[in-house]
C-alpha atoms as a PDB file:
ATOM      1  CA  UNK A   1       1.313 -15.829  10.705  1.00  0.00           C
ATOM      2  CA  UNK A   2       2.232 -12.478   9.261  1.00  0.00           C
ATOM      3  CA  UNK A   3       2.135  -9.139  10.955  1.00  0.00           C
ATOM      4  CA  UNK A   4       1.891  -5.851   8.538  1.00  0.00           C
ATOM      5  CA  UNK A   5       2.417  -2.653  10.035  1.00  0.00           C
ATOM      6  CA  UNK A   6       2.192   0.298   8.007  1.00  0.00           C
ATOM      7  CA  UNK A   7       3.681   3.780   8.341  1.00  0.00           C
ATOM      8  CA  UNK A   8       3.966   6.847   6.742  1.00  0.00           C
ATOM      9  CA  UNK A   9       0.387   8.660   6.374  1.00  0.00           C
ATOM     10  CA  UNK A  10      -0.778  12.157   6.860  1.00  0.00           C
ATOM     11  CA  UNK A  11      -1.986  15.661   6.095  1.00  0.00           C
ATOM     12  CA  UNK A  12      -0.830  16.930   2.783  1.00  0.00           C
ATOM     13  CA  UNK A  13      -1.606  19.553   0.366  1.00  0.00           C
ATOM     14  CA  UNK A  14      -3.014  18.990  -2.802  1.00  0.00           C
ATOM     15  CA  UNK A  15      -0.008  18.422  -5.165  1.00  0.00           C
ATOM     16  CA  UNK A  16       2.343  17.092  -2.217  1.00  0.00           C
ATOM     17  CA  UNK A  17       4.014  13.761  -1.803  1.00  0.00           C
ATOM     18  CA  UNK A  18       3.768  11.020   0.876  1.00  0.00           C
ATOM     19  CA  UNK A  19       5.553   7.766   1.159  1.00  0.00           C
ATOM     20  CA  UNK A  20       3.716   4.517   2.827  1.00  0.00           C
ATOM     21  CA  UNK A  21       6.045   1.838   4.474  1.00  0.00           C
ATOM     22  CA  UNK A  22       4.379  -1.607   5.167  1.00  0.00           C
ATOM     23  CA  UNK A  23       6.968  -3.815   7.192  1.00  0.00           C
ATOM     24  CA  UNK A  24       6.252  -7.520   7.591  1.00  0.00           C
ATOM     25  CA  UNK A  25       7.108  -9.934  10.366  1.00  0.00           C
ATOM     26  CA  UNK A  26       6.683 -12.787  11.444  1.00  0.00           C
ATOM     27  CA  UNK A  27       6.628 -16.371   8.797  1.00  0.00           C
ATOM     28  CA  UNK A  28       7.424 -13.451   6.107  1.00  0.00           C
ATOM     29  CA  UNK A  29       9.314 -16.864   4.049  1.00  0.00           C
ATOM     30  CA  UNK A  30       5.214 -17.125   3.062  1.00  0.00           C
ATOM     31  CA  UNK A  31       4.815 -14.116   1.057  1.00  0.00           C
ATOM     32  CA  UNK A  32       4.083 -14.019  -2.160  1.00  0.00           C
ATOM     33  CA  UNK A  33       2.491 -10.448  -3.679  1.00  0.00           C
ATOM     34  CA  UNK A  34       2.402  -7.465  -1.379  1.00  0.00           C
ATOM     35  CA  UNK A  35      -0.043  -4.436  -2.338  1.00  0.00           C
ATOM     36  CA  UNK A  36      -1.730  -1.557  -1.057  1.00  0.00           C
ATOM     37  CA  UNK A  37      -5.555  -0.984  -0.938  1.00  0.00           C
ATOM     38  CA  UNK A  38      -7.646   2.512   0.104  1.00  0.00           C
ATOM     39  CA  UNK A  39     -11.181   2.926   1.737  1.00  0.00           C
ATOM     40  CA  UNK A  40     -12.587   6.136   1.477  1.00  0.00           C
ATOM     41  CA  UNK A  41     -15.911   7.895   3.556  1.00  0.00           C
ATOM     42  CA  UNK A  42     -18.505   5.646   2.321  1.00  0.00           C
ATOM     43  CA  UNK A  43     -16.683   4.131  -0.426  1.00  0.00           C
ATOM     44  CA  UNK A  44     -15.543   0.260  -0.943  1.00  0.00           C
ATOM     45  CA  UNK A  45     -12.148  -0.915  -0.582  1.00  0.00           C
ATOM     46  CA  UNK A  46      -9.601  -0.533  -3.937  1.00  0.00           C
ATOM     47  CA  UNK A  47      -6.555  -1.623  -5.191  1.00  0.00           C
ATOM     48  CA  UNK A  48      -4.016   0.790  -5.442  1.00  0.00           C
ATOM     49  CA  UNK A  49      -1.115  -0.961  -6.421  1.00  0.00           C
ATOM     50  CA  UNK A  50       0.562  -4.850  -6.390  1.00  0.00           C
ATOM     51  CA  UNK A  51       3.917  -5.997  -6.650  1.00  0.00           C
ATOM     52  CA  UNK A  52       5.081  -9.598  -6.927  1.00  0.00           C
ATOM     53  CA  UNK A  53       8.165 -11.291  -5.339  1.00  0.00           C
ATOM     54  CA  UNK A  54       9.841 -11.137  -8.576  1.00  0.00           C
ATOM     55  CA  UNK A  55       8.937  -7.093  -9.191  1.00  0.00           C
ATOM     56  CA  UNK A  56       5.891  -6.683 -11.653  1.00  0.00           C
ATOM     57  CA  UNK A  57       3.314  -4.413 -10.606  1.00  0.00           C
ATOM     58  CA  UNK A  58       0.420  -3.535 -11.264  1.00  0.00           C
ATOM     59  CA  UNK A  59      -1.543   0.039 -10.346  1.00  0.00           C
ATOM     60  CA  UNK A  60      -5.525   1.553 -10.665  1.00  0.00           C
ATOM     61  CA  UNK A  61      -5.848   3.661 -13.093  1.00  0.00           C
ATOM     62  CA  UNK A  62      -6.889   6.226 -11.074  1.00  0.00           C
ATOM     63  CA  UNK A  63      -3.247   6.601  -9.979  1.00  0.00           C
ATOM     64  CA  UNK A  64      -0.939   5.716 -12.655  1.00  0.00           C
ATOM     65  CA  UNK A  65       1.934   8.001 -13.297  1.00  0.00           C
ATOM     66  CA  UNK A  66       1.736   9.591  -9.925  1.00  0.00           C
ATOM     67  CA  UNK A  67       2.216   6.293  -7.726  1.00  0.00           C
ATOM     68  CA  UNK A  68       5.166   3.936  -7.483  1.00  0.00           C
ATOM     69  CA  UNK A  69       5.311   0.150  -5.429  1.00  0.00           C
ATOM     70  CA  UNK A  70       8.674  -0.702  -4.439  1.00  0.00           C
ATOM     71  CA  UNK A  71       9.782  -3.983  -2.583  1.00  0.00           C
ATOM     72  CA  UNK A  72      12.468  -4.688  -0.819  1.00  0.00           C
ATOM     73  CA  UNK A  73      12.796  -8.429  -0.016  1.00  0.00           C
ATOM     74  CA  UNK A  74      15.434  -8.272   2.281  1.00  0.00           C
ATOM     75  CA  UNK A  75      13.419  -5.880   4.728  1.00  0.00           C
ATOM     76  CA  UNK A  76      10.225  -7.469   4.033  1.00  0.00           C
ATOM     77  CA  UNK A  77       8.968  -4.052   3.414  1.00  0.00           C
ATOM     78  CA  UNK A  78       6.968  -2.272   0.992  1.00  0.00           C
ATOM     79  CA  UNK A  79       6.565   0.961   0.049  1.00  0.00           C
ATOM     80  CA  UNK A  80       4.343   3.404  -1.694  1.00  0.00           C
ATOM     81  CA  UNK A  81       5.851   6.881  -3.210  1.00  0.00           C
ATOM     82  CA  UNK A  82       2.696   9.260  -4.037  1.00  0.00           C
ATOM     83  CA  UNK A  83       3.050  12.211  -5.314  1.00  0.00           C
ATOM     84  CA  UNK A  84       1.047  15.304  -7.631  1.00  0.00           C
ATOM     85  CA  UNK A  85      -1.424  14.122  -4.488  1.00  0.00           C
ATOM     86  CA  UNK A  86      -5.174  14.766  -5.225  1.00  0.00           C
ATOM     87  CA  UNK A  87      -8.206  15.612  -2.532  1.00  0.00           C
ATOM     88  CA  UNK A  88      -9.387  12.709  -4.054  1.00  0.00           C
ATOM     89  CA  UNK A  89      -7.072  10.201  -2.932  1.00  0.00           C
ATOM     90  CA  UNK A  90      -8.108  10.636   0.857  1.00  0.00           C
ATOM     91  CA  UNK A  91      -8.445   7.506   1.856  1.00  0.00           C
ATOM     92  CA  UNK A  92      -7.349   5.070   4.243  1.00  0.00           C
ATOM     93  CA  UNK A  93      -4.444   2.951   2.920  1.00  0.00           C
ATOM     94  CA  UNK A  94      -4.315  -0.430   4.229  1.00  0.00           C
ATOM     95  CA  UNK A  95      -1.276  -3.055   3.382  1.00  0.00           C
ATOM     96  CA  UNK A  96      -2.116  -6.443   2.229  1.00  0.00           C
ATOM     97  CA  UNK A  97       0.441  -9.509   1.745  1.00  0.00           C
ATOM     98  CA  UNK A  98      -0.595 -13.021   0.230  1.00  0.00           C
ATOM     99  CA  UNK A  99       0.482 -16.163   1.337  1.00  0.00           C
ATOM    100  CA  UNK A 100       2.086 -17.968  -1.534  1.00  0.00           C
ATOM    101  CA  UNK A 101       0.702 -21.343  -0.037  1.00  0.00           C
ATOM    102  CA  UNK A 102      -2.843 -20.899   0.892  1.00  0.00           C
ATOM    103  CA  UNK A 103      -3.693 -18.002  -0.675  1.00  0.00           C
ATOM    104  CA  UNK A 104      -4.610 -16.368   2.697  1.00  0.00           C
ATOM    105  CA  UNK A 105      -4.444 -12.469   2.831  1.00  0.00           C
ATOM    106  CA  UNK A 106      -2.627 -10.793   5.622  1.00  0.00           C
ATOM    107  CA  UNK A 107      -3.954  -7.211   6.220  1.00  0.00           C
ATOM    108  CA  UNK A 108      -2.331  -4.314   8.025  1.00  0.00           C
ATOM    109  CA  UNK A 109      -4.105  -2.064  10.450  1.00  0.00           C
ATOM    110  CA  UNK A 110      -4.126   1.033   7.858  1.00  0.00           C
ATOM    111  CA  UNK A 111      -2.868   4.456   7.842  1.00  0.00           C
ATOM    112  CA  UNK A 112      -4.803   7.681   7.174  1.00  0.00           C
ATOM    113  CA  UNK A 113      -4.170  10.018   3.991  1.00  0.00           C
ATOM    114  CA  UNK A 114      -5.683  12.782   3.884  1.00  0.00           C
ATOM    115  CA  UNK A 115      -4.893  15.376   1.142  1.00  0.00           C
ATOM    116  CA  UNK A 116      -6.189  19.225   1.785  1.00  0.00           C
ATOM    117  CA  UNK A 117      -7.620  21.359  -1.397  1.00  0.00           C
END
């Protein structure tokens, strides 16, 4: 089992920067891509961004050029640097991890962003 527990959220102004930590625990050996997803009022669940064990990412266009996924294996944690923040991107932001054996997907208990016009 894997335990995600994410950190980091908050009220913002429109423009402002946030940074999300996701820390894993637990049989973290079985990790494979870690990633961050956001569920807004009455909207389905995106991707926001995916990173790999070995690095590669992969972000929505929606946030390109304004968000970065880092990793850092030895931690177990990842992170998400948003900036030039948009009302828009009020969401909830939930970490996900993906065991590199079964496939399963380990999900975090989320963490609110909420960025003020």
């Amino acid at each position: 089992q894997v335990q995600l527990v994410e950190s980091g959220g908050g009220l913002v102004q429109a423009g402002g920067s946030l940074r999300l930590s996701c820390a894993a625990s637990g049989s973290t050996f079985s990790i494979n891509a870690m990633g961050w997803y956001r569920q807004g009022s009455g909207k389905q669940r995106e991707l926001v961004a995916l990173i790999t064990s070995g690095g590669s990412t992969n972000y929505a266009d929606s946030v390109k050029g304004r968000f970065t996924i880092s990793r850092d294996n030895a931690k177990n944690t990842v992170y998400l640097q948003m900036n030039s923040l948009k009302p828009e991107d009020t969401a909830v932001y939930y970490c996900k991890a993906n065991n590199l054996y079964s496939g399963f997907a380990y999900w975090g208990q989320g963490t609110q962003v909420t960025v003020s016009s």
